[in-house]
C-alpha atoms as a PDB file:
ATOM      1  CA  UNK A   1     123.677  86.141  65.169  1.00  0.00           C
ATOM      2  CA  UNK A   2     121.078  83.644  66.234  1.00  0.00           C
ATOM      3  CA  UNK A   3     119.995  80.721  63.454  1.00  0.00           C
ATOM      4  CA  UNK A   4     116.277  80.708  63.274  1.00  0.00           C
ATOM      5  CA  UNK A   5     116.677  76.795  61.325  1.00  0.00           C
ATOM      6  CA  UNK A   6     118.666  75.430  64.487  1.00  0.00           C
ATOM      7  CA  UNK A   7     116.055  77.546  66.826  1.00  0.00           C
ATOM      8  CA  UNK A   8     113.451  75.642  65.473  1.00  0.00           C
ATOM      9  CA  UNK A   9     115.145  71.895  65.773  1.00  0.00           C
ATOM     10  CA  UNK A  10     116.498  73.578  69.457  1.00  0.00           C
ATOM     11  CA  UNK A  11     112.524  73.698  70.736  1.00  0.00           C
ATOM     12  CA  UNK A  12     111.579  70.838  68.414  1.00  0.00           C
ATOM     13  CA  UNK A  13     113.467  68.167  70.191  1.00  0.00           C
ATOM     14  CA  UNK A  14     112.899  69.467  73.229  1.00  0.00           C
ATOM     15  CA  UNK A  15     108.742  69.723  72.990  1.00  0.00           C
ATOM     16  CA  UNK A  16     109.192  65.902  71.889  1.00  0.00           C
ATOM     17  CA  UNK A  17     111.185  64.965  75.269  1.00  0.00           C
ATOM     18  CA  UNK A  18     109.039  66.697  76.970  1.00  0.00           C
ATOM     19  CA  UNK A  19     105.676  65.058  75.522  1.00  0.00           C
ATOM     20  CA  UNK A  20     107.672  61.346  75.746  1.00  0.00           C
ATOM     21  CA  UNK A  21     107.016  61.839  79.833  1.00  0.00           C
ATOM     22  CA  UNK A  22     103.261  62.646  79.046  1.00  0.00           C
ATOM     23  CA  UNK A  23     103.144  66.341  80.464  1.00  0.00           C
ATOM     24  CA  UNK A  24     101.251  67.954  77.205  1.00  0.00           C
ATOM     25  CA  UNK A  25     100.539  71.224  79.045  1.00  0.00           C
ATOM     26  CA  UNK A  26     103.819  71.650  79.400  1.00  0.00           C
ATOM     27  CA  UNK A  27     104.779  71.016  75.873  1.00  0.00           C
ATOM     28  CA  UNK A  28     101.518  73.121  74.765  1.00  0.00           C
ATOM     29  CA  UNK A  29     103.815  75.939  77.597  1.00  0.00           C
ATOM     30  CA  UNK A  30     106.763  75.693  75.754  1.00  0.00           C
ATOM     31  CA  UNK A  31     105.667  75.801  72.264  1.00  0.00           C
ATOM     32  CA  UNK A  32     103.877  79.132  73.161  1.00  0.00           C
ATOM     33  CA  UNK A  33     106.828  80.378  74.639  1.00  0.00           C
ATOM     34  CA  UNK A  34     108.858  79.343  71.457  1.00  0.00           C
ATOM     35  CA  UNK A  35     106.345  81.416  69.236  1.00  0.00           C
ATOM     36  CA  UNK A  36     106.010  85.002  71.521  1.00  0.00           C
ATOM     37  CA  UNK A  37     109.411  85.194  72.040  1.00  0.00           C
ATOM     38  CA  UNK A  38     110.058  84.890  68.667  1.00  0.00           C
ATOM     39  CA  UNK A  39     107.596  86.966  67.254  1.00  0.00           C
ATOM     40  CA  UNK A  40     108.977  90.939  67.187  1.00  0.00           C
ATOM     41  CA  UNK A  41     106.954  93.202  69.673  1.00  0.00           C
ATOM     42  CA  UNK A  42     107.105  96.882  68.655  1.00  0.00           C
ATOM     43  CA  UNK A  43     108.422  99.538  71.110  1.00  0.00           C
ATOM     44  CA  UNK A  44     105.096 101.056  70.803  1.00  0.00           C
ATOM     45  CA  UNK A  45     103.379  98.329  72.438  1.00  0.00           C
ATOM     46  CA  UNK A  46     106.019  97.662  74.870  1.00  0.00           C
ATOM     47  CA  UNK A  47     105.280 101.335  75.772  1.00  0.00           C
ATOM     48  CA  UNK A  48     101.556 100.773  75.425  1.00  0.00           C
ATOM     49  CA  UNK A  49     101.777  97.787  77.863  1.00  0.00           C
ATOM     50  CA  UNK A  50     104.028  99.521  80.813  1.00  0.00           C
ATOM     51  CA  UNK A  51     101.907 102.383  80.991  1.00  0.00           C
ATOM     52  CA  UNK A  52      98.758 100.255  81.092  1.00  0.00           C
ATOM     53  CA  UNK A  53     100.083  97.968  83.559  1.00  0.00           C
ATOM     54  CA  UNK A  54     101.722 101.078  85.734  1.00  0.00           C
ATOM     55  CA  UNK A  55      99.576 102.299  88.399  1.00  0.00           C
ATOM     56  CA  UNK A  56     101.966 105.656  88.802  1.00  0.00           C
ATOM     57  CA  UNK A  57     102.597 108.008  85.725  1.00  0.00           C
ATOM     58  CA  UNK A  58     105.763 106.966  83.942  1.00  0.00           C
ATOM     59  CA  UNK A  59     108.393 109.439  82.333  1.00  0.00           C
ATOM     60  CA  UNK A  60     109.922 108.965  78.999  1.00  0.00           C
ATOM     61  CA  UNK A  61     113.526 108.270  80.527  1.00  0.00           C
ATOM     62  CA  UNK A  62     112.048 105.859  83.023  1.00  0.00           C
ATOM     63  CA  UNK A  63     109.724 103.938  80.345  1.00  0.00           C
ATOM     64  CA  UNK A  64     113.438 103.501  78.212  1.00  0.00           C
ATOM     65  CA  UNK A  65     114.978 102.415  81.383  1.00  0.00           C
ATOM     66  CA  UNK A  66     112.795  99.721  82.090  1.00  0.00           C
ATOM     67  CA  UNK A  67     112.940  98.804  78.216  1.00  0.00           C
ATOM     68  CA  UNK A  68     116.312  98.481  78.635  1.00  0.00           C
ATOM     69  CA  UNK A  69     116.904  96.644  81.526  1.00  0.00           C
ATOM     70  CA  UNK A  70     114.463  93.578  80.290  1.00  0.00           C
ATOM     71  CA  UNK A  71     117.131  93.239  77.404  1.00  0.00           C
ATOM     72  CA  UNK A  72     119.092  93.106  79.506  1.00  0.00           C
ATOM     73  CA  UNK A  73     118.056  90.444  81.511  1.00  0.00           C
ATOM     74  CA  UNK A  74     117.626  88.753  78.604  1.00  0.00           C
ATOM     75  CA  UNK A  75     121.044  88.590  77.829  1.00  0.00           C
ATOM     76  CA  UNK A  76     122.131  87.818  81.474  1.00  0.00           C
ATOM     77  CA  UNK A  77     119.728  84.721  81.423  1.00  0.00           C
ATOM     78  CA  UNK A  78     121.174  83.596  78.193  1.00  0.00           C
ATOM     79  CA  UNK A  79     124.633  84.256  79.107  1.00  0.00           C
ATOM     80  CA  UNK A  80     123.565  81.800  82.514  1.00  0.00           C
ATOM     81  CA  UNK A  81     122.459  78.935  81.267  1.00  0.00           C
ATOM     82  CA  UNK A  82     125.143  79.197  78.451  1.00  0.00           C
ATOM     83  CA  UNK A  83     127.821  78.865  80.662  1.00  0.00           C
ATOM     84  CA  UNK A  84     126.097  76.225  82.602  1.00  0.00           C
ATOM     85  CA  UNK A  85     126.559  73.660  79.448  1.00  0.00           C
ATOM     86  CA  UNK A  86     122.844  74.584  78.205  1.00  0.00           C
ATOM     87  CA  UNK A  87     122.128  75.107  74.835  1.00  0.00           C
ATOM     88  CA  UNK A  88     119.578  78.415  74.883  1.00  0.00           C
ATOM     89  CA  UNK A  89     118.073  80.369  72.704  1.00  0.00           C
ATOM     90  CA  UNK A  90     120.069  83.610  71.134  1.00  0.00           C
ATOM     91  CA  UNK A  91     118.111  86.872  72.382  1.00  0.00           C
ATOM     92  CA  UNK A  92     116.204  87.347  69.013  1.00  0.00           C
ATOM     93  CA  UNK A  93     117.559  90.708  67.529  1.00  0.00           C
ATOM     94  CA  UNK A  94     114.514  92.691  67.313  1.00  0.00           C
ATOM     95  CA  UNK A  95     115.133  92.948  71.652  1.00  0.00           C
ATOM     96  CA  UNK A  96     118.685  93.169  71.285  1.00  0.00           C
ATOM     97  CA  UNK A  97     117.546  96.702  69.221  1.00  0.00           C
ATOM     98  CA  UNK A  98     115.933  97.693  72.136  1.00  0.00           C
ATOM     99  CA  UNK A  99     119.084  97.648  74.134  1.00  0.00           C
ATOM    100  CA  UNK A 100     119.996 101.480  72.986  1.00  0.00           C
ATOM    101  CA  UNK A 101     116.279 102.909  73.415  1.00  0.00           C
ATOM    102  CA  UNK A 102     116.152 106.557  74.731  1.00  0.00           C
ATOM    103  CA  UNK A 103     113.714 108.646  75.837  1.00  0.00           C
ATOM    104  CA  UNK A 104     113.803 110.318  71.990  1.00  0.00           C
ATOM    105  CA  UNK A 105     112.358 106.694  70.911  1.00  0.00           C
ATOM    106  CA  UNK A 106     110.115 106.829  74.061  1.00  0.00           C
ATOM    107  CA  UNK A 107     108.431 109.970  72.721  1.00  0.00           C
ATOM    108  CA  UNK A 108     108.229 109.154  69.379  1.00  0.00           C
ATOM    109  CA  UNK A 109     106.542 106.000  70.470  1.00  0.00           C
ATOM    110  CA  UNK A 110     104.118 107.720  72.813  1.00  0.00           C
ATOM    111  CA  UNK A 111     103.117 110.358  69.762  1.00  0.00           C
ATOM    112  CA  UNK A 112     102.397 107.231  67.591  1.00  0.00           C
ATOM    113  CA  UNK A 113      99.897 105.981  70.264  1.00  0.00           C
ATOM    114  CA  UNK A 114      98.134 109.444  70.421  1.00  0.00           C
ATOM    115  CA  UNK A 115      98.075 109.577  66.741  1.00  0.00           C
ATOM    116  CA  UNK A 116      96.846 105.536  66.386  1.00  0.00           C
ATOM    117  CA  UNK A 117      93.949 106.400  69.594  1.00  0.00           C
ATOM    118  CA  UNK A 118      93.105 109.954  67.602  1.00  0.00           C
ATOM    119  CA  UNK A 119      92.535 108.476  64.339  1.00  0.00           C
ATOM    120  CA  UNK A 120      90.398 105.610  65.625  1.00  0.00           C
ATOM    121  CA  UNK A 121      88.172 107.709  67.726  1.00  0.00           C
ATOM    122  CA  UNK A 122      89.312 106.301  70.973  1.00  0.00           C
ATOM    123  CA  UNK A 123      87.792 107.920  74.472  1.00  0.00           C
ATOM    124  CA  UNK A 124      91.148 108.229  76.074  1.00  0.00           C
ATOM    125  CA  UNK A 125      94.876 109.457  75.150  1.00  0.00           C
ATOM    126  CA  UNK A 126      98.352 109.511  76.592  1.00  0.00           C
ATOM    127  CA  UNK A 127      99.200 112.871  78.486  1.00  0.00           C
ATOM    128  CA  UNK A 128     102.018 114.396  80.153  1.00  0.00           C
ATOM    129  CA  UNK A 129     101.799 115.851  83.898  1.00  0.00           C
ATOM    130  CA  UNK A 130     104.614 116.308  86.493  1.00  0.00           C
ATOM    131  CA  UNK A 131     105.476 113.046  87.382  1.00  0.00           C
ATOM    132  CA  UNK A 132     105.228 111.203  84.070  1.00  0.00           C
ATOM    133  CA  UNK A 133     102.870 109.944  81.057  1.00  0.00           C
ATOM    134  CA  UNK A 134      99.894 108.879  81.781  1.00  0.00           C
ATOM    135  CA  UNK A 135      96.519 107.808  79.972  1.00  0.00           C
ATOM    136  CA  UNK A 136      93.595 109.846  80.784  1.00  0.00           C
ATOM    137  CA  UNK A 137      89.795 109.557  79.252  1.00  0.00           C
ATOM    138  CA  UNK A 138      88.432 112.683  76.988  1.00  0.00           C
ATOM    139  CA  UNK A 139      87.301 115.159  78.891  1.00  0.00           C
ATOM    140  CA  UNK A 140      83.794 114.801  77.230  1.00  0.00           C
ATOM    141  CA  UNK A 141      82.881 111.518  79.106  1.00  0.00           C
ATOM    142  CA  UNK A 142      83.337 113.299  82.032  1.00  0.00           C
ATOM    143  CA  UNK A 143      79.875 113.478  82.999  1.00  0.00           C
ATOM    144  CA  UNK A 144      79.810 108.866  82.401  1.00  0.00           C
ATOM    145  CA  UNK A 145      83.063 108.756  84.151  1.00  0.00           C
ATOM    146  CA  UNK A 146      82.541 110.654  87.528  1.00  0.00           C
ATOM    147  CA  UNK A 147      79.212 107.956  88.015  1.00  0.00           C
ATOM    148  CA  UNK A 148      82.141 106.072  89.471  1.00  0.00           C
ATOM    149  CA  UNK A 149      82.581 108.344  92.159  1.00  0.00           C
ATOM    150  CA  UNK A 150      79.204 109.282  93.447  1.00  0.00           C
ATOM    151  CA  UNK A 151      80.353 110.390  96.805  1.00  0.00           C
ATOM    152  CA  UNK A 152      83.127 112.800  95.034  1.00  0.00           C
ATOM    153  CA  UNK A 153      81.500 116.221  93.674  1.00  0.00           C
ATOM    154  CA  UNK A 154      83.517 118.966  91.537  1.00  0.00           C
ATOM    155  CA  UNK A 155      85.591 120.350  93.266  1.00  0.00           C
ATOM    156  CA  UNK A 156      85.259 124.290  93.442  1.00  0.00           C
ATOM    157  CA  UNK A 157      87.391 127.368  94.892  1.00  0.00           C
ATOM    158  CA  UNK A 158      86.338 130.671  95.556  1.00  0.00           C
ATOM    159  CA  UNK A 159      87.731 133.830  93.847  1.00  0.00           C
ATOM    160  CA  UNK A 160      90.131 134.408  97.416  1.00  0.00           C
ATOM    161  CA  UNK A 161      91.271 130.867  97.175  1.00  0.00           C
ATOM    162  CA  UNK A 162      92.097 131.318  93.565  1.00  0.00           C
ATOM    163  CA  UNK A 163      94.315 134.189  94.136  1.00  0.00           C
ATOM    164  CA  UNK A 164      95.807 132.974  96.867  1.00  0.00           C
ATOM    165  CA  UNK A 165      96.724 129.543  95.005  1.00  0.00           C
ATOM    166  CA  UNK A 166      98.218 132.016  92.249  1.00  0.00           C
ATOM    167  CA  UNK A 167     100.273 133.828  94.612  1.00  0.00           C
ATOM    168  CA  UNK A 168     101.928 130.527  95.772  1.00  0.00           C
ATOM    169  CA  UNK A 169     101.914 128.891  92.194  1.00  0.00           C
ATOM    170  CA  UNK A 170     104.093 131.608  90.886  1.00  0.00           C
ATOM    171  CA  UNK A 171     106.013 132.631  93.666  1.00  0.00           C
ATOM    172  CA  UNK A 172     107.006 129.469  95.787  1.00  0.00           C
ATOM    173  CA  UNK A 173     108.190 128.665  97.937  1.00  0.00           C
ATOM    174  CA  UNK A 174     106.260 131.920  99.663  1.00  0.00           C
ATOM    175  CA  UNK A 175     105.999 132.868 103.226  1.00  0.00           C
ATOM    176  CA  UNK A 176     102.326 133.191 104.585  1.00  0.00           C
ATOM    177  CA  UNK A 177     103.822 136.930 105.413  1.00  0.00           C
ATOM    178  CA  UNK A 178     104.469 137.306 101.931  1.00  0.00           C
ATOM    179  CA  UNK A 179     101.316 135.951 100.401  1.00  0.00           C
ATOM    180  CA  UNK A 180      99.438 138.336 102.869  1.00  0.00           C
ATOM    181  CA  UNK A 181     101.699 141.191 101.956  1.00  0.00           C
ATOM    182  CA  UNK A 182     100.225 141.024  97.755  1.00  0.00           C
ATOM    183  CA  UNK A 183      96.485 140.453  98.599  1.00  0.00           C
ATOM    184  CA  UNK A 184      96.044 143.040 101.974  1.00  0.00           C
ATOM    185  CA  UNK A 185      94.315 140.569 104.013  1.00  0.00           C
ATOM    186  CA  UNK A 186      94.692 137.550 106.020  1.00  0.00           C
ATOM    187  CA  UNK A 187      94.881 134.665 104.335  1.00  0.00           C
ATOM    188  CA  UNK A 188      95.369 131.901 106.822  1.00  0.00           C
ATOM    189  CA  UNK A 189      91.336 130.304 105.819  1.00  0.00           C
ATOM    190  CA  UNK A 190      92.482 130.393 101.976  1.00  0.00           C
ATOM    191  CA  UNK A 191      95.449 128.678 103.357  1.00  0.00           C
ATOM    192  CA  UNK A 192      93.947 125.998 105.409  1.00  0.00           C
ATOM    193  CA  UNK A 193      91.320 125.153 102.282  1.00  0.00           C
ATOM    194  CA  UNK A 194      93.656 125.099  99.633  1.00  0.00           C
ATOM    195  CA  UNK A 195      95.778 122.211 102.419  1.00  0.00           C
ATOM    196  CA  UNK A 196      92.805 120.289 102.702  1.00  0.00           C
ATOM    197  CA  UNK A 197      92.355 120.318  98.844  1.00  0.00           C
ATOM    198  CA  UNK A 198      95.850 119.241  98.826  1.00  0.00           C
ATOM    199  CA  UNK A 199      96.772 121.449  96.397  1.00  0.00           C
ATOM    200  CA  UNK A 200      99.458 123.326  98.625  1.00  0.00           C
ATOM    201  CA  UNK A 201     101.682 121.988 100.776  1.00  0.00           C
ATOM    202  CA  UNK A 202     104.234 123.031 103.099  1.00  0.00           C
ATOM    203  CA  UNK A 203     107.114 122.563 101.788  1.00  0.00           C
ATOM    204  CA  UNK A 204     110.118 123.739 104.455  1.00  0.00           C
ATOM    205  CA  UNK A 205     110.643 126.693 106.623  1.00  0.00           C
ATOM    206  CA  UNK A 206     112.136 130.182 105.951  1.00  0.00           C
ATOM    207  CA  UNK A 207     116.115 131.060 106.734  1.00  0.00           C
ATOM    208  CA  UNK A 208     114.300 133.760 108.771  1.00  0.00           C
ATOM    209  CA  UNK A 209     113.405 134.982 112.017  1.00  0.00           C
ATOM    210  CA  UNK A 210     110.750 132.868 113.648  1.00  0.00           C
ATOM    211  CA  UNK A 211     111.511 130.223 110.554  1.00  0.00           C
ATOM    212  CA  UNK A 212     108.378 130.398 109.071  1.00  0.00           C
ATOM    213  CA  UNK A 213     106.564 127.709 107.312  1.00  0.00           C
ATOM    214  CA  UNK A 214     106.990 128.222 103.298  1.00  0.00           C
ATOM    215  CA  UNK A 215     104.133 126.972 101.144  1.00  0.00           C
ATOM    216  CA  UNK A 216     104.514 125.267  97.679  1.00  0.00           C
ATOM    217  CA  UNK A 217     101.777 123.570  95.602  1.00  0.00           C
ATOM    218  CA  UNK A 218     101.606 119.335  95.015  1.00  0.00           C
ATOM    219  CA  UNK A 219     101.635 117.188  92.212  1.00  0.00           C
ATOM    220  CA  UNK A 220      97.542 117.378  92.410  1.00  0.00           C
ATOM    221  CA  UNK A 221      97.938 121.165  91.610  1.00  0.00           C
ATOM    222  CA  UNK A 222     100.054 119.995  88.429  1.00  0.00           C
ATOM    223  CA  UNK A 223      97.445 116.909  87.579  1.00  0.00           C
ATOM    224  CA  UNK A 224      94.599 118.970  88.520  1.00  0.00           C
ATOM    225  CA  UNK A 225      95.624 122.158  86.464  1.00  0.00           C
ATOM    226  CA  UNK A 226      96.598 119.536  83.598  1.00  0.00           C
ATOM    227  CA  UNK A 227     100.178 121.352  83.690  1.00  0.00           C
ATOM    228  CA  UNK A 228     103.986 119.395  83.990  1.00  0.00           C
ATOM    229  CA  UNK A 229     105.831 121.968  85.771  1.00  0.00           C
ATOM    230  CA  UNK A 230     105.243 126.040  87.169  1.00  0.00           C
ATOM    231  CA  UNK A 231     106.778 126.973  83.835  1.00  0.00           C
ATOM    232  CA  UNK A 232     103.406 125.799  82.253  1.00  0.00           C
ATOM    233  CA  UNK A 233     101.438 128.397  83.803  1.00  0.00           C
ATOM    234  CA  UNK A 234     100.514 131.430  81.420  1.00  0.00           C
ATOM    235  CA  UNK A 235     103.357 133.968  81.387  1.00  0.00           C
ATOM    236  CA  UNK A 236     105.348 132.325  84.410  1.00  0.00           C
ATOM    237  CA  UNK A 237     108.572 133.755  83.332  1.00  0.00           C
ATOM    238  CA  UNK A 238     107.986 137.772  83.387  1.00  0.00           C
ATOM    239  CA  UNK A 239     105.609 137.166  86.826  1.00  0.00           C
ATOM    240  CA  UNK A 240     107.976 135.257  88.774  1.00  0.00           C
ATOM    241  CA  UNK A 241     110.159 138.083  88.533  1.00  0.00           C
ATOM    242  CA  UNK A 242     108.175 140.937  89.262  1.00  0.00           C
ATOM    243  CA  UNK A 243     108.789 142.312  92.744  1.00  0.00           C
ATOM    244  CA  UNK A 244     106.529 142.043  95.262  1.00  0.00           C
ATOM    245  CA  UNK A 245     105.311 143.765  98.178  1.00  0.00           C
ATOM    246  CA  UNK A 246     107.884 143.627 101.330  1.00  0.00           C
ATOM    247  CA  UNK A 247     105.722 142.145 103.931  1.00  0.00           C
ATOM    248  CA  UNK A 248     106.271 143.934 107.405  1.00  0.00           C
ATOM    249  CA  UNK A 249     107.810 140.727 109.116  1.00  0.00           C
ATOM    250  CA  UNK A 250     108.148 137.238 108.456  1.00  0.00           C
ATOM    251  CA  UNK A 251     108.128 136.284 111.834  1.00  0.00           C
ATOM    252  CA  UNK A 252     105.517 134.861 113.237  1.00  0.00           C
ATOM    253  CA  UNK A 253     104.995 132.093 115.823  1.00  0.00           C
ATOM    254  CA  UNK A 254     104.569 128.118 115.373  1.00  0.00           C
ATOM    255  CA  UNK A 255     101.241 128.734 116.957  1.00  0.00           C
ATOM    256  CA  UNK A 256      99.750 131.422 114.492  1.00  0.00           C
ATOM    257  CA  UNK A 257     100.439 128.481 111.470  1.00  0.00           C
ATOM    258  CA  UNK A 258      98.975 125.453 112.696  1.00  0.00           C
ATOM    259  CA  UNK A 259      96.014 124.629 112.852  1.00  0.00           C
ATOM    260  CA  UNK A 260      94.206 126.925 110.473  1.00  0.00           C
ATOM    261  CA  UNK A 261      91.570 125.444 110.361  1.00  0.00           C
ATOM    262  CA  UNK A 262      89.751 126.956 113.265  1.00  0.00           C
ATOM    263  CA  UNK A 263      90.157 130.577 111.236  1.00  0.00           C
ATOM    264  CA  UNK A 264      87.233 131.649 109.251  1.00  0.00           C
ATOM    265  CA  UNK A 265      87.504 134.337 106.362  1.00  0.00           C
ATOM    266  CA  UNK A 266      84.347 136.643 105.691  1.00  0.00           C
ATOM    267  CA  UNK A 267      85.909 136.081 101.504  1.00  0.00           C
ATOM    268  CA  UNK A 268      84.594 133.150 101.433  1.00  0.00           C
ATOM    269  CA  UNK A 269      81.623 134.841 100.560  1.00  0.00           C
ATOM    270  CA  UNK A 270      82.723 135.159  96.801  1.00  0.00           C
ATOM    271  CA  UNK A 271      80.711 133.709  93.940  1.00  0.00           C
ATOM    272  CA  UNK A 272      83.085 130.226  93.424  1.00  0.00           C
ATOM    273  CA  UNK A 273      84.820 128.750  90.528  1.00  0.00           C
ATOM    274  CA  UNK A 274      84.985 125.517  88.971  1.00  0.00           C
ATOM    275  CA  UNK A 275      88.131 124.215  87.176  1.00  0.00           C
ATOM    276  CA  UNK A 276      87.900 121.119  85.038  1.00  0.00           C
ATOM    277  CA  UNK A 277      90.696 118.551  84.046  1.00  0.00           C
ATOM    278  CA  UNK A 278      90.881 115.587  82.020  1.00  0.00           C
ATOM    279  CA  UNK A 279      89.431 112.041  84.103  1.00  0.00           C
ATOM    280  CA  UNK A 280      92.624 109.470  84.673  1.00  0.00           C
ATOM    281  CA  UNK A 281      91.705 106.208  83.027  1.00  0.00           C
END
């Protein structure tokens, strides 16, 4: 239990040692010091501040790990210069708290944010995708926000690319074999776009003859699609486990795969689409 009244003498005596040597910045230093690290910081800024400072998305258990492991350095400095004869301050108790936060705090920090920026009118929010939380501007300022990127245009897919990213959403990892077998046509062009759009990737090979490549989608297809996971596509349950067409062999040679992007479909011919997504911040 720390003594705020012997705190106060504590960082009184030494701001007057230090200011007998003449170094008043470094009094002015310490003084600050004395006040923040008193003063309690709530876990929604603490929040608030990783993910602003973050340059990746952050997940709720990751945010409460991080939380965690500054109290805990806390403690392990004051446990330090303790033992070395010091006489330091006690970890105030409003961090000691935070030494249990989970990700159930995490979240209900996160929803107080999106509540505080909704109620003021602000042009951003905190969102979920696959890798983590994130803050991302309204979709409305779209229009101000992609003047940043003047070189960048939206990006659209054709109705063939569409299907064949569904095929592969639902049913990865899928064989190109496979994803030919459902739409009836070749599909290596759709293929080689939707890799350049890095919104598929290959993710292995087959345990099959000829090991062929298997295709999965990327965290832009989650981002992009404003989803967390395949099990926030529309009905992803029942059509994951509808059968599908058998295709007539799986193997196929290295060479047929790669490169694709010397094959040209006569689909590409159909009328495109345009998908929109909230802009990151």
């Amino acid at each position: 239990m720390c003594d705020p009244a012997r705190e106060k003498v504590l960082f009184s005596v030494k701001i007057r040692m230090i200011m007998n040597t003449g170094n008043i910045l470094q009094a002015c230093t310490v003084a600050r010091s004395f006040l923040v690290w008193r003063r309690p910081m709530e876990l929604t800024l603490i929040v608030e501040a990783l993910l602003i400072a973050s340059t990746e998305p952050l997940s709720a258990d990751e945010l409460a790990r991080l939380i965690r492991a500054r109290v805990a350095e806390a403690e392990d400095v004051y446990q330090r210069e303790s033992d070395d004869g010091d006489e330091p301050a006690p970890v105030p108790e409003w961090m000691t708290a935070l030494g249990t936060v989970g990700s159930a705090e995490v979240l209900a920090a996160i929803h107080e944010l999106n509540e505080t920026y909704q109620g003021s009118g602000r042009c951003f929010s905190l969102m979920e995708r696959g890798k983590g939380w994130k803050f991302y501007t309204a979709a409305v300022f779209g229009d101000f926000v992609r003047q940043l990127f003047p070189g960048r245009k939206p990006e659209r897919l054709s109705g063939p690319a569409m299907e064949t990213l569904a095929i592969v959403a639902y049913r990865q990892p899928i064989t190109k074999a496979a994803i030919e077998a459902v739409r009836g046509v070749s599909c290596d062009g759709m293929l080689q776009k939707l890799l350049d759009r890095d919104l598929v990737r290959i993710g292995g090979r087959a345990d099959l003859p000829g090991r062929p490549l298997l295709y999965e989608t990327t965290e832009l297809f989650y981002e992009h699609f404003g989803i967390r996971s395949i099990d926030d596509l529309p009905n992803a349950a029942e059509l994951r486990k509808v059968k599908l067409p058998e295709p007539a062999s799986e193997t196929v040679q290295v060479s047929e795969q790669l490169p694709l992007a010397t094959v040209t479909n006569t689909e590409e011919a159909s009328a495109p689409q345009e998908t929109s997504t909230p802009n990151p911040l």
